[in-house]
Protein backbone atom coordinates (compact mmCIF):
# COMPACT_ATOMS: atom_id res chain seq x y z
CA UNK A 1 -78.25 64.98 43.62
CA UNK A 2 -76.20 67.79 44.79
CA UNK A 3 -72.80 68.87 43.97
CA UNK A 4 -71.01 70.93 46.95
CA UNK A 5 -67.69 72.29 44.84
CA UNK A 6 -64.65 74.37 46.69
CA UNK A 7 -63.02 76.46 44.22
CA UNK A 8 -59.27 77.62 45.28
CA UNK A 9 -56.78 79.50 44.18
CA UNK A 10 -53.59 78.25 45.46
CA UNK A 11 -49.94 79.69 45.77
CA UNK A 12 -48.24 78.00 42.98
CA UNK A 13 -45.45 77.05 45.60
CA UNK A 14 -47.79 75.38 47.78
CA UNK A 15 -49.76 73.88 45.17
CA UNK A 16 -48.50 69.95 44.99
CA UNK A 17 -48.38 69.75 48.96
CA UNK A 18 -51.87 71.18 48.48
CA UNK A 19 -52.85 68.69 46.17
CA UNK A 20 -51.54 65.69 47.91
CA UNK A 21 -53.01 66.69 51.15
CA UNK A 22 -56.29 66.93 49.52
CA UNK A 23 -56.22 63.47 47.80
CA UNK A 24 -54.27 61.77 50.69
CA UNK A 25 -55.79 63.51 53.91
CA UNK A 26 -58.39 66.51 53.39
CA UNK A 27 -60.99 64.41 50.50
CA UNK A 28 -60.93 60.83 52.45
CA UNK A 29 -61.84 62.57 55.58
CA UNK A 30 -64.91 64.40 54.52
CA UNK A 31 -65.39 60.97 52.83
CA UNK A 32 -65.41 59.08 55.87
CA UNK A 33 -68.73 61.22 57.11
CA UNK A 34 -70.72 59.11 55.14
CA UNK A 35 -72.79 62.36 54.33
CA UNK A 36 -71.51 62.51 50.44
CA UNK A 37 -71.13 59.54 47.73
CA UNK A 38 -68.59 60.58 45.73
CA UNK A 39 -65.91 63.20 45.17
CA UNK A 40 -63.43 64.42 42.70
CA UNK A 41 -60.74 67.04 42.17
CA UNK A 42 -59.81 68.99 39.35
CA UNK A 43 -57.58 71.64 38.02
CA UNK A 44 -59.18 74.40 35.66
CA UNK A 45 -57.25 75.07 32.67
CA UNK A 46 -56.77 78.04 30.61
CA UNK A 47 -56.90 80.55 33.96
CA UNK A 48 -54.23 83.05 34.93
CA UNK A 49 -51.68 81.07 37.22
CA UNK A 50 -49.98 84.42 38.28
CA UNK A 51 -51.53 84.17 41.32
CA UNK A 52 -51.44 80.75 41.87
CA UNK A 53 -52.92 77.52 40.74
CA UNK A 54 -56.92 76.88 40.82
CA UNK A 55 -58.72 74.18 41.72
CA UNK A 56 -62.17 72.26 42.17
CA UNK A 57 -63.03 69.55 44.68
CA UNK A 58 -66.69 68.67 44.08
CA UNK A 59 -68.36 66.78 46.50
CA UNK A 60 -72.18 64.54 46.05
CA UNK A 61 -74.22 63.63 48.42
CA UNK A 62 -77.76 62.62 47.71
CA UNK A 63 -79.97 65.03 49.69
CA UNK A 64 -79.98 68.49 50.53
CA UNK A 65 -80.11 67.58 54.19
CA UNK A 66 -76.84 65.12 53.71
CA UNK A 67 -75.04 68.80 52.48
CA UNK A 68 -76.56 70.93 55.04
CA UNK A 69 -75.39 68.03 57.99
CA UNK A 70 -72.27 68.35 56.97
CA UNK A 71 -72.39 72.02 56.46
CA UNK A 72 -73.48 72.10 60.17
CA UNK A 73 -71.67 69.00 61.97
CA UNK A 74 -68.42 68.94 60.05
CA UNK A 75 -67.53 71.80 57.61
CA UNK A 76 -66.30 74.39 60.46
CA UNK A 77 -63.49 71.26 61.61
CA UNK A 78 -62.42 70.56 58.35
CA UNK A 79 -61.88 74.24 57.41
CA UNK A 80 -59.28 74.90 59.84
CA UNK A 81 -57.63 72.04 59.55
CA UNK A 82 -56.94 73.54 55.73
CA UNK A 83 -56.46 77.08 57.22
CA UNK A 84 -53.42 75.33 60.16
CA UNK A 85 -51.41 73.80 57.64
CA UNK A 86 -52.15 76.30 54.39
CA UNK A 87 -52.47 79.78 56.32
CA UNK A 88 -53.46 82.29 53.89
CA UNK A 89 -51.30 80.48 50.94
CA UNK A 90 -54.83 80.09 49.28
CA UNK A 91 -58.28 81.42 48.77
CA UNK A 92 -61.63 79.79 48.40
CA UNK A 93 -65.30 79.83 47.88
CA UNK A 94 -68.07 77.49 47.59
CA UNK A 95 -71.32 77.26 45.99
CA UNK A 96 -73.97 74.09 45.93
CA UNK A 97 -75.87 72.77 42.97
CA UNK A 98 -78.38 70.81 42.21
CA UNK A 99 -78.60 68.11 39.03
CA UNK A 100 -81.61 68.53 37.18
């Protein structure tokens, strides 16, 4: 299995639209590729929330090939729909992982 996880930080006063955009727009459309099986969203704890909030969406799919599909057929579109509506009220960065 692989895990595809978004880590942002976002402006505190941005953070609940954010958050419902994710669950309500941004999450079920990356759903609706069929590429991944499940998702989830978290907030970390315990961090610095000067800056802003921070946040994981983690995203399975069952191949490496599923991830690197999406990576190439979807990920650039659903980027800048984030970027339109957030501008540069948050930063992120991904990394993928593999269950053992």
């Amino acid at each position: 299995m692989i895990i595809y996880n978004v880590t942002v930080k976002i402006d505190a006063e941005a953070a609940d639209e954010w958050v419902k955009w994710m669950k309500e727009e941004h999450m079920p459309e990356l759903m609706k590729t069929g590429l991944f099986t499940d998702s989830r969203l978290c907030r970390l704890l315990e961090q610095d929330e000067t800056e802003g909030r921070t946040y994981t969406a983690q995203y399975f799919c069952n191949t490496i090939e599923d991830y690197n599909n999406y990576i190439d057929n979807h990920a650039q579109h659903m980027r800048d729909k984030g970027f339109a509506r957030f501008g540069n009220r948050f930063m992120a960065f991904r990394t993928v992982m593999e269950v053992e």
